[in-house]
C-alpha atoms as a PDB file:
ATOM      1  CA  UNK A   1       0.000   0.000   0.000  1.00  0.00           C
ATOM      2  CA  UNK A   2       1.069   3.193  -0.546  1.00  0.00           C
ATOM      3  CA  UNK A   3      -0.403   5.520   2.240  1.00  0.00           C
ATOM      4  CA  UNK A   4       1.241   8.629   2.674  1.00  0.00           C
ATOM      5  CA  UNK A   5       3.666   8.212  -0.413  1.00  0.00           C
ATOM      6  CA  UNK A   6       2.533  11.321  -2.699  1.00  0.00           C
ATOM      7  CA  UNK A   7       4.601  13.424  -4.939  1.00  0.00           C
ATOM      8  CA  UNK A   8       7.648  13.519  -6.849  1.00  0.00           C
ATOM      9  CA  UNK A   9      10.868  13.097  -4.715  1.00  0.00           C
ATOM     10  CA  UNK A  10      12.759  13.537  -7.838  1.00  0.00           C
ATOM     11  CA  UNK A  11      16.437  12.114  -6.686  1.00  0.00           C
ATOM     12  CA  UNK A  12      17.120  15.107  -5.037  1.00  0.00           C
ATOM     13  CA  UNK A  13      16.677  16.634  -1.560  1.00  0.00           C
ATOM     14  CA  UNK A  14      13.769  18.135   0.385  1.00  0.00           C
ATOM     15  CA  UNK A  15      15.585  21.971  -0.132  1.00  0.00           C
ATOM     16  CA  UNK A  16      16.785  21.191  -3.773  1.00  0.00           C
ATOM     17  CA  UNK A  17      13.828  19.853  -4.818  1.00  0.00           C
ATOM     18  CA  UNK A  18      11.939  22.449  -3.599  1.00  0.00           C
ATOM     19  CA  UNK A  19      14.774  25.624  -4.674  1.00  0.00           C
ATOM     20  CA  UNK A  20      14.070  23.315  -8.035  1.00  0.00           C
ATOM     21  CA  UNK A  21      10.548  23.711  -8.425  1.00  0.00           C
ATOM     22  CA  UNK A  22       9.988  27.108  -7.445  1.00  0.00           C
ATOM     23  CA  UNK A  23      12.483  28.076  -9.983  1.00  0.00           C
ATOM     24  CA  UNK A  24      10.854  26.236 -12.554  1.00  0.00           C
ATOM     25  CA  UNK A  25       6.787  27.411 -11.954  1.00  0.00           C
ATOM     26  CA  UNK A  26       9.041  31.026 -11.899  1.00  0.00           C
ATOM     27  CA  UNK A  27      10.132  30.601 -15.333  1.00  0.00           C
ATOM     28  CA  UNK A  28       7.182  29.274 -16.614  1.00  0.00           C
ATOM     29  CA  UNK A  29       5.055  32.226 -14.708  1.00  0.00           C
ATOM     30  CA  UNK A  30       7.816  34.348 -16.627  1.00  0.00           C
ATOM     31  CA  UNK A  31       8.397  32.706 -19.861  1.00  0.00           C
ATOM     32  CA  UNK A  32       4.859  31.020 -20.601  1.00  0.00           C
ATOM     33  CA  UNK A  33       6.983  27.719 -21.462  1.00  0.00           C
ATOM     34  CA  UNK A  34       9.569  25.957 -20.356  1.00  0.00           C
ATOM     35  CA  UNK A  35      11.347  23.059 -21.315  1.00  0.00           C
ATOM     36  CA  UNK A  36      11.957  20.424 -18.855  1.00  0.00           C
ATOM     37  CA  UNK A  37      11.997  16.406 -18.325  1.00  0.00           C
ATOM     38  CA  UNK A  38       8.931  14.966 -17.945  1.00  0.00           C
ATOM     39  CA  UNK A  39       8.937  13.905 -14.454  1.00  0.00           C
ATOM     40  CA  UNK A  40       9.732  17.497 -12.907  1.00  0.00           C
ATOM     41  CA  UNK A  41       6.836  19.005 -15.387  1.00  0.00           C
ATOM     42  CA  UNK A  42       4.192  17.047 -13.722  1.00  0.00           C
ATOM     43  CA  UNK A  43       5.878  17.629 -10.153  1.00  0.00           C
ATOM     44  CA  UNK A  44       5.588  21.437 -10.995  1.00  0.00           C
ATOM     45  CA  UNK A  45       2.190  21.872 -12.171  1.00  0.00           C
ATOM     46  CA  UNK A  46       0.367  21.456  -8.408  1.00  0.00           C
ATOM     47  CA  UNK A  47       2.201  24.075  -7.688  1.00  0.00           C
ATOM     48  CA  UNK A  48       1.436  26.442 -11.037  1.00  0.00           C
ATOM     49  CA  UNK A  49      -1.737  25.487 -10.498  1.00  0.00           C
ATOM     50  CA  UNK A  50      -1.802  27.121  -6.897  1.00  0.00           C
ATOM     51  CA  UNK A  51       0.106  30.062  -7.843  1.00  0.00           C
ATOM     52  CA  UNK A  52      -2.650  31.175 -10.568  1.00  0.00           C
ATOM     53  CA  UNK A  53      -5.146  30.891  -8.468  1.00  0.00           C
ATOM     54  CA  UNK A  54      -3.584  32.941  -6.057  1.00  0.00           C
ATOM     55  CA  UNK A  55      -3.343  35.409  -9.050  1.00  0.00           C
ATOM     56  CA  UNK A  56      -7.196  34.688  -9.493  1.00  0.00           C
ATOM     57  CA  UNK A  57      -7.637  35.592  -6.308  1.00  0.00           C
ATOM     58  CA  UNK A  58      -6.000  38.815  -6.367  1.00  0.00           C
ATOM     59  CA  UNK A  59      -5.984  40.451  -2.879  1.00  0.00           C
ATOM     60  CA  UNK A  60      -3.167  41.165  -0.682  1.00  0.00           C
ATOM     61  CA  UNK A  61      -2.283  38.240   1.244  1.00  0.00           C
ATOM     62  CA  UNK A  62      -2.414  36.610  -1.844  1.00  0.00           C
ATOM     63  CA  UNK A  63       0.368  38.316  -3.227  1.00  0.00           C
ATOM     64  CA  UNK A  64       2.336  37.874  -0.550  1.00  0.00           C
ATOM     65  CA  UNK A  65       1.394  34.311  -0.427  1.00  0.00           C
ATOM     66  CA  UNK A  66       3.139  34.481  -4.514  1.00  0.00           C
ATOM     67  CA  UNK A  67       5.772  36.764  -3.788  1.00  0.00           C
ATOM     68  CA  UNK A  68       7.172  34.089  -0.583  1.00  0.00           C
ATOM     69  CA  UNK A  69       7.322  31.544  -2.999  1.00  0.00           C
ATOM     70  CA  UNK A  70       8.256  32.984  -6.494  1.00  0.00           C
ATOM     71  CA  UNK A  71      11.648  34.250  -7.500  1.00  0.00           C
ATOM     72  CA  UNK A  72      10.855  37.569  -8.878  1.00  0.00           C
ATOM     73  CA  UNK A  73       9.160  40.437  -8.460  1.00  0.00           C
ATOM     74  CA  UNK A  74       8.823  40.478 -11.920  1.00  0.00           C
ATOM     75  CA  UNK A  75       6.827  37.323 -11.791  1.00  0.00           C
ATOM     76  CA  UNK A  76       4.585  38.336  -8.984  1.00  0.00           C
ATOM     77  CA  UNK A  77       3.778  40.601 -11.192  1.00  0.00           C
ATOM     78  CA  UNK A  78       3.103  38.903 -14.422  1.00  0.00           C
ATOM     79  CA  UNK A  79       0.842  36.522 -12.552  1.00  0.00           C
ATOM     80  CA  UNK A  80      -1.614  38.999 -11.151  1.00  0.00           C
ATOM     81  CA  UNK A  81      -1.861  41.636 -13.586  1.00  0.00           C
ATOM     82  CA  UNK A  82      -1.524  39.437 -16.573  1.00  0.00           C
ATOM     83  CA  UNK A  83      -2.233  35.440 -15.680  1.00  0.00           C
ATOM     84  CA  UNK A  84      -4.812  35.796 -13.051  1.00  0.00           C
ATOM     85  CA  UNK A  85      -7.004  37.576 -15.039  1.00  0.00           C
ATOM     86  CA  UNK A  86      -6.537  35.605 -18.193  1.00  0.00           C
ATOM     87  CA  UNK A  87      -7.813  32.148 -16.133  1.00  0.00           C
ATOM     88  CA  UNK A  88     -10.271  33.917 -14.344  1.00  0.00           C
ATOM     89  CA  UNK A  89     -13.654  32.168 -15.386  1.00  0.00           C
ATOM     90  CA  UNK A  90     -11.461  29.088 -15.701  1.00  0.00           C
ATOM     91  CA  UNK A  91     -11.606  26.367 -12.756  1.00  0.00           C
ATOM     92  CA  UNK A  92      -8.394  24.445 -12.850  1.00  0.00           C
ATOM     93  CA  UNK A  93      -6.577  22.568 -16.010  1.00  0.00           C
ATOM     94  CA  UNK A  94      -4.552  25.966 -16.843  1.00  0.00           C
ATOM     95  CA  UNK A  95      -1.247  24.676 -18.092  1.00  0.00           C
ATOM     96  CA  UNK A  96      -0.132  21.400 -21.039  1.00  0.00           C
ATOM     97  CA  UNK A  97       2.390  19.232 -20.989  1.00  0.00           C
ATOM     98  CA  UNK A  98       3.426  18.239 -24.089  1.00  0.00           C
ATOM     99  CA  UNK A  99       5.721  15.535 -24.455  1.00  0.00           C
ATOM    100  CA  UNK A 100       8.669  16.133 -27.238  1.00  0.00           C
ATOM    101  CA  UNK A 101      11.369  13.612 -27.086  1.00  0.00           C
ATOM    102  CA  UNK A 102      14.249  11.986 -25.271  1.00  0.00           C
ATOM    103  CA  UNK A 103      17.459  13.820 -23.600  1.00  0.00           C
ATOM    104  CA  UNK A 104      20.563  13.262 -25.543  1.00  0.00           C
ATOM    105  CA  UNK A 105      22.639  11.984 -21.921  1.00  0.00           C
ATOM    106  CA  UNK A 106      20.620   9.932 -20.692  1.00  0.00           C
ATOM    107  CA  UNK A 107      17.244   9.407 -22.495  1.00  0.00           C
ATOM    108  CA  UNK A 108      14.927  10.952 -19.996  1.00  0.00           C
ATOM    109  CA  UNK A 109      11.803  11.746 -21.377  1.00  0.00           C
ATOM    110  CA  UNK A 110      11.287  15.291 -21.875  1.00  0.00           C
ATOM    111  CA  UNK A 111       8.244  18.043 -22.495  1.00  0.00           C
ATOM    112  CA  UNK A 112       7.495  21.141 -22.884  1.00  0.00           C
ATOM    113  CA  UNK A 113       5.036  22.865 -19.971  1.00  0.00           C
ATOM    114  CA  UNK A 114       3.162  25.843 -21.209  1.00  0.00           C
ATOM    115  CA  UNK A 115       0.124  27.901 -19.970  1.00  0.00           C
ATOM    116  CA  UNK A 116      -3.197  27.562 -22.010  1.00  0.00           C
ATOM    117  CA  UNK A 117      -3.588  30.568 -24.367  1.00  0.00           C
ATOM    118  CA  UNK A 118      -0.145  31.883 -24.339  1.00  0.00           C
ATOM    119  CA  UNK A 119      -0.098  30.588 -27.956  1.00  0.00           C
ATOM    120  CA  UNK A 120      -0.233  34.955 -29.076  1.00  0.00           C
ATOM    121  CA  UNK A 121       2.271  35.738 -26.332  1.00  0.00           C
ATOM    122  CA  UNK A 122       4.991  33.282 -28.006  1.00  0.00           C
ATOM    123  CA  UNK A 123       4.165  33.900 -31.167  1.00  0.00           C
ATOM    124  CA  UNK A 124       4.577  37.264 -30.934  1.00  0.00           C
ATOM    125  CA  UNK A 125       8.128  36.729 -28.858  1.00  0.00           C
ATOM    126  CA  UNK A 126       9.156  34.152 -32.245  1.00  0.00           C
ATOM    127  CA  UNK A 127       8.206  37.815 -34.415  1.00  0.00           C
ATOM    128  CA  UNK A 128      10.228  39.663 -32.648  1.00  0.00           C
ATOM    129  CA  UNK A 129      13.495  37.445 -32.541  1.00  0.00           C
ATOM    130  CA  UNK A 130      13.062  37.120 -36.656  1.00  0.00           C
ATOM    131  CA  UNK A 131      12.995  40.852 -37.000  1.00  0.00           C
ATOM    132  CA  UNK A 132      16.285  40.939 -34.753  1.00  0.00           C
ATOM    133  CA  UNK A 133      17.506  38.166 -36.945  1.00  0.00           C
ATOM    134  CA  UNK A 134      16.583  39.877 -39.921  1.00  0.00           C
ATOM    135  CA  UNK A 135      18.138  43.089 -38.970  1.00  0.00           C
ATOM    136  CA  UNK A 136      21.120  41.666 -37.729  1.00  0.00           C
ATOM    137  CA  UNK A 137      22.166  39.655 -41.346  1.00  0.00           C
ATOM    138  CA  UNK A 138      21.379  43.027 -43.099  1.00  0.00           C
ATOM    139  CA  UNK A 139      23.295  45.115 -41.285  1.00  0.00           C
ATOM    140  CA  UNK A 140      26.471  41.823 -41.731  1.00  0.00           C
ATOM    141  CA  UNK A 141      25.378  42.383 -45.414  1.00  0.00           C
ATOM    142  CA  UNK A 142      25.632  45.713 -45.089  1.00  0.00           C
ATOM    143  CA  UNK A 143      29.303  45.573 -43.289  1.00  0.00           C
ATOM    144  CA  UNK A 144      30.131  43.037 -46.183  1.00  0.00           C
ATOM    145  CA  UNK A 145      29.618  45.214 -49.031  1.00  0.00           C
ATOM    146  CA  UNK A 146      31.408  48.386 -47.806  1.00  0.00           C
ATOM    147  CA  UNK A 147      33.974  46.264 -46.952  1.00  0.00           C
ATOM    148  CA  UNK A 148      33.995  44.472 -50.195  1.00  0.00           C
ATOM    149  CA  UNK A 149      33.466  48.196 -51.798  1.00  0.00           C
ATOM    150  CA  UNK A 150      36.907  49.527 -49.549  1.00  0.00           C
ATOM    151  CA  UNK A 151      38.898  46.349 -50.518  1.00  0.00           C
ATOM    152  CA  UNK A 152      38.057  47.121 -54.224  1.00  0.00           C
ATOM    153  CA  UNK A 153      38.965  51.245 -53.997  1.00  0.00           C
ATOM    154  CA  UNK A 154      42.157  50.254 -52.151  1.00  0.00           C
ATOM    155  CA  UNK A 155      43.281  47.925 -55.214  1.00  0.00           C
ATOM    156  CA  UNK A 156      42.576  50.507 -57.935  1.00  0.00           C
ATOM    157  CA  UNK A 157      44.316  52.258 -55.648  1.00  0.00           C
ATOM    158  CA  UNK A 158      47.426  50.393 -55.468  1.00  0.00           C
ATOM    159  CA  UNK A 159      47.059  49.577 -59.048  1.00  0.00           C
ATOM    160  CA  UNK A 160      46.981  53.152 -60.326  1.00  0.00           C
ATOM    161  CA  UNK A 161      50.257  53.438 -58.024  1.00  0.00           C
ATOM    162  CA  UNK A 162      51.798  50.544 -59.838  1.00  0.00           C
ATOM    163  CA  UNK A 163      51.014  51.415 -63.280  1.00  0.00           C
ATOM    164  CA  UNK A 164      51.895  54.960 -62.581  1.00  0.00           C
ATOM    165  CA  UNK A 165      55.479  53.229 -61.309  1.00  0.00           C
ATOM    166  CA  UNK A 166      55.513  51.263 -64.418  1.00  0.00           C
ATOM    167  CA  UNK A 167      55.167  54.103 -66.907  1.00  0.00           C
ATOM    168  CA  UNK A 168      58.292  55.844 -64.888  1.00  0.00           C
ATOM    169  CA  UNK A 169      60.465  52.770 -65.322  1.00  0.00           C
ATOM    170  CA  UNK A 170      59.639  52.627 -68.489  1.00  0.00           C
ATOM    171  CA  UNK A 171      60.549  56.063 -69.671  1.00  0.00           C
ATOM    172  CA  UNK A 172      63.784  55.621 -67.902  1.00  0.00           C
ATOM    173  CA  UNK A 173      64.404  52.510 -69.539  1.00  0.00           C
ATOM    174  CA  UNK A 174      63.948  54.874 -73.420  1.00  0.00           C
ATOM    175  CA  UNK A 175      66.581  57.385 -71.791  1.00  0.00           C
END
């Protein structure tokens, strides 16, 4: 029988497992999705769960309630002015696990853990790092072709020098 045997003990120790999860259920409160194995996704999500609805809830012992367990302020803050209200017709079920693949080391199962609807918020984060991306090869083409355009000015350079070196040896060579 298993009485009394519940959660995820994870291989680890009571204060790394817990330093652990609260920095993942930070990230994700942060990032919208994370990337983890698959047993620490489904030890984290009792405790996203509890941390939205604290969001949901909204008053001040709430937040402190968040703010003692999260890492940032910054994700206090995401949760209740951005999360809490998002879920807040919703009862429960407000993150997916989605399983991916297998770690390269040692084959643990992984998944991705991300909070329902946040489909806009990354999309719009993948928009933003192609713009940088685009920017950032035009300004390399950019860089390229002056350099290119420098690299060809020098040689006509140098080979006006030369030829003008060449007539001079020339005429000395008819004296």
């Amino acid at each position: 029988m298993r009485h009394k045997v519940a959660g995820w003990k994870l291989g680890r120790t009571t204060s790394h497992r817990r330093s652990l999860l609260r920095n993942l259920v930070t990230s994700l409160i942060v990032e919208e999705r994370v990337e983890t194995t698959l047993p620490k996704a489904k030890a984290m999500r009792p405790q996203v769960e509890k941390m939205i609805t604290l969001g949901k809830r909204g008053d001040l012992a709430a937040r402190r309630q968040a703010a003692s367990y999260l890492m940032t302020k910054e994700a206090v803050t995401k949760l209740f002015e951005t999360i809490g209200p998002r879920f807040g017709d919703r009862n429960g079920g407000y993150l997916r696990i989605v399983r991916t693949g297998w770690q390269k080391g040692d084959g643990a199962d992984k998944a991705f853990v991300e909070l329902l609807g946040s489909e806009a918020v990354l999309d719009e984060k993948r928009l933003k790092r192609a713009e940088a991306r685009a920017k950032k090869v035009e300004e390399a083409k950019k860089a390229m072709e002056e350099a290119d355009a420098q690299a060809k000015a020098e040689a006509e350079a140098a080979g006006e020098a030369k030829a003008g070196d060449e007539a001079k040896e020339k005429d000395k060579d008819k004296e």
